[in-house]
N, C-alpha and C. Protein backbone atom coordinates (compact mmCIF):
# COMPACT_ATOMS: atom_id res chain seq x y z
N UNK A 1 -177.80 -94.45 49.72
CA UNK A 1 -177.17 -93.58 50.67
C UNK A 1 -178.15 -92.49 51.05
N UNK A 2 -178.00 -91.98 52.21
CA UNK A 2 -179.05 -90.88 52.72
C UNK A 2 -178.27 -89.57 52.84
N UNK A 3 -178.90 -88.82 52.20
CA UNK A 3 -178.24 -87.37 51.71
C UNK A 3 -179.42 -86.45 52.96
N UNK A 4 -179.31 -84.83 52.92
CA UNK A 4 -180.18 -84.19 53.62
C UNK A 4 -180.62 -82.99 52.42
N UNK A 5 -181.21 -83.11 51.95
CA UNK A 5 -182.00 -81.96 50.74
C UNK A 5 -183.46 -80.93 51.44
N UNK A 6 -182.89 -79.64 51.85
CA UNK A 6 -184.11 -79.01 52.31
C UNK A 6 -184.56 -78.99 54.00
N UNK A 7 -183.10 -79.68 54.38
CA UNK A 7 -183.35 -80.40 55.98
C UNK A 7 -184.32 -81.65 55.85
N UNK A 8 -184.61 -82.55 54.85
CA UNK A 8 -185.42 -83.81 55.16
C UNK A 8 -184.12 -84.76 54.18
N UNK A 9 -184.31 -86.00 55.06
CA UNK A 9 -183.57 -86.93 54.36
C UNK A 9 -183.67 -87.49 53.18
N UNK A 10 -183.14 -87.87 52.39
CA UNK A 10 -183.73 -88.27 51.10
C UNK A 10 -182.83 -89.53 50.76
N UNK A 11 -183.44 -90.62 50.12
CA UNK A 11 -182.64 -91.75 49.70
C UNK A 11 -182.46 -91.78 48.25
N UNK A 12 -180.58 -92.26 47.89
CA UNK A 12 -180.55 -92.29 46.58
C UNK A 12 -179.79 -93.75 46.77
N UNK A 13 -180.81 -94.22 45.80
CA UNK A 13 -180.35 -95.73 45.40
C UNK A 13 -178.77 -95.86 44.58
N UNK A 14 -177.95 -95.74 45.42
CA UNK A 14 -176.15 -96.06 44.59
C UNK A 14 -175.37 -96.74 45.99
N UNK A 15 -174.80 -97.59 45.41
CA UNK A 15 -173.95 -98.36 46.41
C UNK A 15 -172.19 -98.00 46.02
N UNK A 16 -172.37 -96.61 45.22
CA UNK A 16 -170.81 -96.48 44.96
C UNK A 16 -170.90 -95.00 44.50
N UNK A 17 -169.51 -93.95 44.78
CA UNK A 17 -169.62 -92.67 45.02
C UNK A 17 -170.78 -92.31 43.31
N UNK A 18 -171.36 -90.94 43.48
CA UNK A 18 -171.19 -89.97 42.36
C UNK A 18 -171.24 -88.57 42.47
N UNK A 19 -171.45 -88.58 41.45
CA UNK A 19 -171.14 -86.99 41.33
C UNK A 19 -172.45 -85.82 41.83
N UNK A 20 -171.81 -84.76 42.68
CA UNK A 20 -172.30 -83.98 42.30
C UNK A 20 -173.80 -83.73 41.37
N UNK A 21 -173.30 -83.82 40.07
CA UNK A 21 -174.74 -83.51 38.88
C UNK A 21 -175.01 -84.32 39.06
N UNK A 22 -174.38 -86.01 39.25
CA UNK A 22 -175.70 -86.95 39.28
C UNK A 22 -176.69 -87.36 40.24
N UNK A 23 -176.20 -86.79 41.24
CA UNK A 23 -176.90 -86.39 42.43
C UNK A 23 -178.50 -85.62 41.81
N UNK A 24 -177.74 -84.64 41.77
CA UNK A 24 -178.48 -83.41 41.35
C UNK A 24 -179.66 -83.96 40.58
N UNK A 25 -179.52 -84.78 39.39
CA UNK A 25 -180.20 -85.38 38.59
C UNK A 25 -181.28 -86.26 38.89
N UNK A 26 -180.58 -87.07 39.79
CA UNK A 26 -181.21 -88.56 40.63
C UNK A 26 -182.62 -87.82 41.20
N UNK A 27 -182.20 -87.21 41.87
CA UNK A 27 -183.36 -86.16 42.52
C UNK A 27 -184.55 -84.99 42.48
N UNK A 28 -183.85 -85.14 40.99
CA UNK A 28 -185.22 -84.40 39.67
C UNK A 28 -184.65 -82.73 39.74
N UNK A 29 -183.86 -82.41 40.18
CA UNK A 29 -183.35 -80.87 40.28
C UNK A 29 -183.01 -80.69 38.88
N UNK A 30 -183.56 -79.35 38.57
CA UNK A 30 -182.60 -78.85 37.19
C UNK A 30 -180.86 -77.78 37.97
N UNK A 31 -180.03 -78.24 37.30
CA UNK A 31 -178.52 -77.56 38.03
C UNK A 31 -179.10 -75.61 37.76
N UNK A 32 -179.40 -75.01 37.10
CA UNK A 32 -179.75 -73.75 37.57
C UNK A 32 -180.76 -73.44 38.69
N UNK A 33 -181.90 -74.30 39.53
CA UNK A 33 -182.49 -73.80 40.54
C UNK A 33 -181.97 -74.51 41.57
N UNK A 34 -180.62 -74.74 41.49
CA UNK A 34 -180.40 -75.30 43.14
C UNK A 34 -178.78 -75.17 43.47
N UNK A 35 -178.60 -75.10 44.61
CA UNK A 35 -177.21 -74.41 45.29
C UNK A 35 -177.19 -75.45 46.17
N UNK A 36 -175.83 -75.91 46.23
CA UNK A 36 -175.39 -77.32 46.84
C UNK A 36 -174.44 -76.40 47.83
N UNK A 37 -174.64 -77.45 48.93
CA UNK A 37 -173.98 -77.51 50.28
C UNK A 37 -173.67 -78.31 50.93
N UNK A 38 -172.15 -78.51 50.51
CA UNK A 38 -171.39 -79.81 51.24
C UNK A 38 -170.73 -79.43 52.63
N UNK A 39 -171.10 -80.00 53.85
CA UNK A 39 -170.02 -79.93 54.63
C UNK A 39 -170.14 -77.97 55.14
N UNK A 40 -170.94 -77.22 54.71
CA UNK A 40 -171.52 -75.83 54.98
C UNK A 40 -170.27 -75.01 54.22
N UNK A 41 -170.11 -75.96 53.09
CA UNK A 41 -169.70 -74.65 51.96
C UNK A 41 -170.27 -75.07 50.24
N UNK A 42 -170.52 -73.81 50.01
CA UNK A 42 -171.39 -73.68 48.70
C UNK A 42 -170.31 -74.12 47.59
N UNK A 43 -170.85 -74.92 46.52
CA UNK A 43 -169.94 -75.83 45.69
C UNK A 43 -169.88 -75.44 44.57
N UNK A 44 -169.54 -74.74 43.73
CA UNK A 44 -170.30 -73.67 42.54
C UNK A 44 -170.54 -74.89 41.68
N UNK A 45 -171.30 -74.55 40.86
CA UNK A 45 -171.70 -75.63 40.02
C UNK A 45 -170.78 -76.31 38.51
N UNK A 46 -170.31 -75.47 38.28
CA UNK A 46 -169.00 -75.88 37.58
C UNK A 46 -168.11 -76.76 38.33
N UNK A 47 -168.09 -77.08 39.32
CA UNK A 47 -167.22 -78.52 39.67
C UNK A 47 -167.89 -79.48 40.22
N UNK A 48 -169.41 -79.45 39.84
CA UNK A 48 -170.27 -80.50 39.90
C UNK A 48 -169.85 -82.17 39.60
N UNK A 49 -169.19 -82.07 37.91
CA UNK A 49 -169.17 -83.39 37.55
C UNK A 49 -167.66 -83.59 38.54
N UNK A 50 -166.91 -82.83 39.09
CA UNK A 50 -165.57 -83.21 39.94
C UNK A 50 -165.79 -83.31 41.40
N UNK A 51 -166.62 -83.29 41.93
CA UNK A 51 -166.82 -83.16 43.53
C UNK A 51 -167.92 -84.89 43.41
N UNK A 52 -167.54 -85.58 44.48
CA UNK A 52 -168.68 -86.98 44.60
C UNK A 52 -169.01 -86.97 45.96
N UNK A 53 -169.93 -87.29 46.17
CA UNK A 53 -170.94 -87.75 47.63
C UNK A 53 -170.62 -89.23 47.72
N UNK A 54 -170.10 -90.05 49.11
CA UNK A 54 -170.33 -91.18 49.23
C UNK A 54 -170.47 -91.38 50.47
N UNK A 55 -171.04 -92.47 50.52
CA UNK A 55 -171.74 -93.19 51.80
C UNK A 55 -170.59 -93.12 52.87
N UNK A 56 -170.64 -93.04 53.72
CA UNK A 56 -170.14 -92.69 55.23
C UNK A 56 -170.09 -94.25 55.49
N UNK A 57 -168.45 -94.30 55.90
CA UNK A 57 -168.26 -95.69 56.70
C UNK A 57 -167.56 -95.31 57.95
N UNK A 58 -168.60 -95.60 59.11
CA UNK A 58 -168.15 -95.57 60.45
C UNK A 58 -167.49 -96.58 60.94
């Protein structure tokens, strides 16, 4: 699925939702230097493992 990190696209190899942190993870971030933005609202990081990213079906 293609996420946008930093304004450049980035590919994460999953063909089924996850989370938040595993996002976070996939992508080499440690969860204290980075602030997530879904949809242009800030996600606090405590509902990381409860919030999932999935692929867009048009």
């Amino acid at each position: 699925m293609k996420i946008k990190v930093n304004g450049e696209e980035r590919l994460i190899q999953s063909n089924k939702s996850i989370s938040l942190n595993e996002t976070i993870k996939l992508l080499g971030y440690s969860s204290n230097t980075v602030v997530v933005e879904v949809n242009k609202l800030i996600i606090n990081s405590a509902e990381w493992d409860d919030k999932y990213i999935k692929m867009e079906t048009n």
